[in-house]
C-alpha atoms as a PDB file:
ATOM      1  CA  UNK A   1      73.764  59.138 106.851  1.00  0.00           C
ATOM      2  CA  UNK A   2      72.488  62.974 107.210  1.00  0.00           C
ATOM      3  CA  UNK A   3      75.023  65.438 105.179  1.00  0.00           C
ATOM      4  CA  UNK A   4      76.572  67.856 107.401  1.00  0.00           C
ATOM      5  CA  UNK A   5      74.406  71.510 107.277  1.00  0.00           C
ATOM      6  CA  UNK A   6      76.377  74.485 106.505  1.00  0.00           C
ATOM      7  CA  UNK A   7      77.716  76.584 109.373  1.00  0.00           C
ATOM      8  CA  UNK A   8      76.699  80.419 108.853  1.00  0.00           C
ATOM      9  CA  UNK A   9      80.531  80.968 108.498  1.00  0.00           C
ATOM     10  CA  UNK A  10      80.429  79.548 104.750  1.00  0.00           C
ATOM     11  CA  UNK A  11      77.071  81.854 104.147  1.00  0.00           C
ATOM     12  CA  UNK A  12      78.681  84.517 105.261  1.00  0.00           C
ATOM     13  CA  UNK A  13      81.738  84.525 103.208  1.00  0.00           C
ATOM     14  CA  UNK A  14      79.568  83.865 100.267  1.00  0.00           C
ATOM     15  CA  UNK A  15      77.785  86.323 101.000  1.00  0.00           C
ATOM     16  CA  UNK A  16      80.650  88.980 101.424  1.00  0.00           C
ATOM     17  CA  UNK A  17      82.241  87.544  97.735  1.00  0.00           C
ATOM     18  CA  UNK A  18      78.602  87.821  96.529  1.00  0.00           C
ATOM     19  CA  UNK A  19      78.764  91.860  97.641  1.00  0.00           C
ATOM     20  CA  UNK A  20      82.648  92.553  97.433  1.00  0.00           C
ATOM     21  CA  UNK A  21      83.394  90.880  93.737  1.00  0.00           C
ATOM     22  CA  UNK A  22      81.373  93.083  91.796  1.00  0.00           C
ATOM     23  CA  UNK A  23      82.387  96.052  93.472  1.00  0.00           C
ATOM     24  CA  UNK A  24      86.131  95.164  92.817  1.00  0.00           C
ATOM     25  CA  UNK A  25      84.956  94.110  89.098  1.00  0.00           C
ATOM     26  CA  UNK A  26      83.509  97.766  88.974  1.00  0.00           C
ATOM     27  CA  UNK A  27      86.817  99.510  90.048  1.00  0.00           C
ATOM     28  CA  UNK A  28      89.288  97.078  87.876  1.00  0.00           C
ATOM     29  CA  UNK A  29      87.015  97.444  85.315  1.00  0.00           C
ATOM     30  CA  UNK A  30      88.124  93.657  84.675  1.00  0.00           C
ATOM     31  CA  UNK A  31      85.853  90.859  83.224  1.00  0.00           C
ATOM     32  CA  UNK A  32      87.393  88.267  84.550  1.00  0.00           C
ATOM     33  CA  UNK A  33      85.967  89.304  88.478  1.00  0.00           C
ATOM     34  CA  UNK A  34      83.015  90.227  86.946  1.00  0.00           C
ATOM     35  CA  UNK A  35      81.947  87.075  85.573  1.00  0.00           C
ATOM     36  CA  UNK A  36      83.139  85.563  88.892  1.00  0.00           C
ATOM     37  CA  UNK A  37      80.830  87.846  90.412  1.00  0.00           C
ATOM     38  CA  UNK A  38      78.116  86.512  88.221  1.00  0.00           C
ATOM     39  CA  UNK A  39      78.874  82.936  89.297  1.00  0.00           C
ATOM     40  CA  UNK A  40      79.144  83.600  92.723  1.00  0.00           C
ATOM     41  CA  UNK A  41      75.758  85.504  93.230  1.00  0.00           C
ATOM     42  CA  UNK A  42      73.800  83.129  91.197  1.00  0.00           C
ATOM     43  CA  UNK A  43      75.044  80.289  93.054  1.00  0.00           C
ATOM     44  CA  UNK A  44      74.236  82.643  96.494  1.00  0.00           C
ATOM     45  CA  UNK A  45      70.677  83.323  95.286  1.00  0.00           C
ATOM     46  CA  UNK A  46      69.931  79.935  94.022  1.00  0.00           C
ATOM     47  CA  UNK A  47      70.730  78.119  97.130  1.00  0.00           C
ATOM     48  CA  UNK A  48      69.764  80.409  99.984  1.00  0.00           C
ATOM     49  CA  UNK A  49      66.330  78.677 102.465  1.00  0.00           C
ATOM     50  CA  UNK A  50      63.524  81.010 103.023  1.00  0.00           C
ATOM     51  CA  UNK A  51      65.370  81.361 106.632  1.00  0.00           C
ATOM     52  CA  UNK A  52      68.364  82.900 105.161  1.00  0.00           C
ATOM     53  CA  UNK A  53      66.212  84.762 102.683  1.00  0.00           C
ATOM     54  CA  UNK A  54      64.064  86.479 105.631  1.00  0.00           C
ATOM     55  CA  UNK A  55      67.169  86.731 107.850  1.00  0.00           C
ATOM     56  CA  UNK A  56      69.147  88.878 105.417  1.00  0.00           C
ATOM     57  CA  UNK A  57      69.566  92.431 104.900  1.00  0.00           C
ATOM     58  CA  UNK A  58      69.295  92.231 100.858  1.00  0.00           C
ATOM     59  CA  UNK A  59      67.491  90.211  98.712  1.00  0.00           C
ATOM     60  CA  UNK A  60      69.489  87.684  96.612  1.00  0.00           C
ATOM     61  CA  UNK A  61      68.220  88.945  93.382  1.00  0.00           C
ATOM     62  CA  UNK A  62      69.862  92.422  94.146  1.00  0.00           C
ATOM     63  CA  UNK A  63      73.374  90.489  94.446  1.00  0.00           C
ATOM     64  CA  UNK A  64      72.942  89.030  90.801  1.00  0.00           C
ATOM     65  CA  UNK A  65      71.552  92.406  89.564  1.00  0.00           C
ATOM     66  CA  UNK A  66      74.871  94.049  91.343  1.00  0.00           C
ATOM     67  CA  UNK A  67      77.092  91.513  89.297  1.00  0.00           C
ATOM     68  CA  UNK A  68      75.142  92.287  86.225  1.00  0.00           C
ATOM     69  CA  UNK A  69      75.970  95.638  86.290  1.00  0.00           C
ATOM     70  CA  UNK A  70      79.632  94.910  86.810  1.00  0.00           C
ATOM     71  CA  UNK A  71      80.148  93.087  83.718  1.00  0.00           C
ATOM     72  CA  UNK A  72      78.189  96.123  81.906  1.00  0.00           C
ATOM     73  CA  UNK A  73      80.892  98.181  83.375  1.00  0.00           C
ATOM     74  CA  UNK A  74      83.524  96.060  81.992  1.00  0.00           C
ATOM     75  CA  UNK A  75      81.945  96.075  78.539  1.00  0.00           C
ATOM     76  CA  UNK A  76      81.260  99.307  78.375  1.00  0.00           C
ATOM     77  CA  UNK A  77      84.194 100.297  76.478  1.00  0.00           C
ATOM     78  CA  UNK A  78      83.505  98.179  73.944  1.00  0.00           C
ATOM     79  CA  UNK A  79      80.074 100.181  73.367  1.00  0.00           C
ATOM     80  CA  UNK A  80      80.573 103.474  74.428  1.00  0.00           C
ATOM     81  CA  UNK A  81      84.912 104.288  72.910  1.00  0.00           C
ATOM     82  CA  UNK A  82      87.019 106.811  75.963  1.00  0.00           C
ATOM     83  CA  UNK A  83      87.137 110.548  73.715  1.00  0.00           C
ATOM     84  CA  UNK A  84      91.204 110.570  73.844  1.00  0.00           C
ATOM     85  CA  UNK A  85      92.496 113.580  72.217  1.00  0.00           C
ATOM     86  CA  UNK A  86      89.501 115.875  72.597  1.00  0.00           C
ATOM     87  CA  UNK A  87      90.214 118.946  74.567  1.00  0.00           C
ATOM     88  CA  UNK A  88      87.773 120.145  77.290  1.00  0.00           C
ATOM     89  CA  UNK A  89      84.941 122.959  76.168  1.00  0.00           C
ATOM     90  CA  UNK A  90      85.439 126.519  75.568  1.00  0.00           C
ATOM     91  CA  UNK A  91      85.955 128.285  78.577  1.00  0.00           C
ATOM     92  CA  UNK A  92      86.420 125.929  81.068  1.00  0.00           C
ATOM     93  CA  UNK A  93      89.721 126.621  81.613  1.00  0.00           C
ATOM     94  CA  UNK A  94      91.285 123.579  81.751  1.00  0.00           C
ATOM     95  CA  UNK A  95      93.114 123.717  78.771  1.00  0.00           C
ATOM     96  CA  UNK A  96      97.155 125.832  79.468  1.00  0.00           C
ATOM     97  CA  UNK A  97      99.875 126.683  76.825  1.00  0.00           C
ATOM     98  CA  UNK A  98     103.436 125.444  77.223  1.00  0.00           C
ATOM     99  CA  UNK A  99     105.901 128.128  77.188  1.00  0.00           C
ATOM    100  CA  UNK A 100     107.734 128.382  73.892  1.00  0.00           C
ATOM    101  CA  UNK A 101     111.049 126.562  74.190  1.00  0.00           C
ATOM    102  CA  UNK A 102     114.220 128.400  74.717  1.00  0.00           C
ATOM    103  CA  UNK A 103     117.099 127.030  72.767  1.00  0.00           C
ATOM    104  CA  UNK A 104     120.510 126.415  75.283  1.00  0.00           C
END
């Protein structure tokens, strides 16, 4: 018996969690989606046919490079620490003084 062929429905929701993932990964900053991401455009790239491959828009190497970068986004804190506490340069003007408190 012949296995069923997949309907271009199931491509193209891979397809969109293949682009959307690491884009929310990006934004959330969470490694969790980004890893999913990973998983989900390898597994696009791997088993796309040299009809879906000429059909589409991107390649599926640019989806796994996409999800790359997403996890790099999620690490980067870990390489590169946020500057909390330092104040903006000198004269940018960003920086105000409080009022000095009145006592009631």
């Amino acid at each position: 018996m012949e296995p069923e062929k997949e309907s271009k429905d199931s491509q193209d929701i891979q397809g969109t969690m293949a682009s959307t993932l690491p884009m929310a990964a990006i934004f959330t900053r969470n490694k969790m989606i980004g890893w999913t991401a990973v998983l989900f455009s390898l597994q696009g790239w791997l088993s796309e046919t040299p009809a879906q491959a000429a059909a589409s828009s991107t390649p599926g190497y640019f989806s796994v490079g996409m999800a790359l970068l997403s996890v790099g986004v999620a690490y980067a804190p870990l390489f590169l620490p946020p500057q909390i506490g330092k104040q903006a340069g000198p004269g940018t003007g960003t920086v105000t003084n409080a009022p000095p408190a009145v006592p009631a």
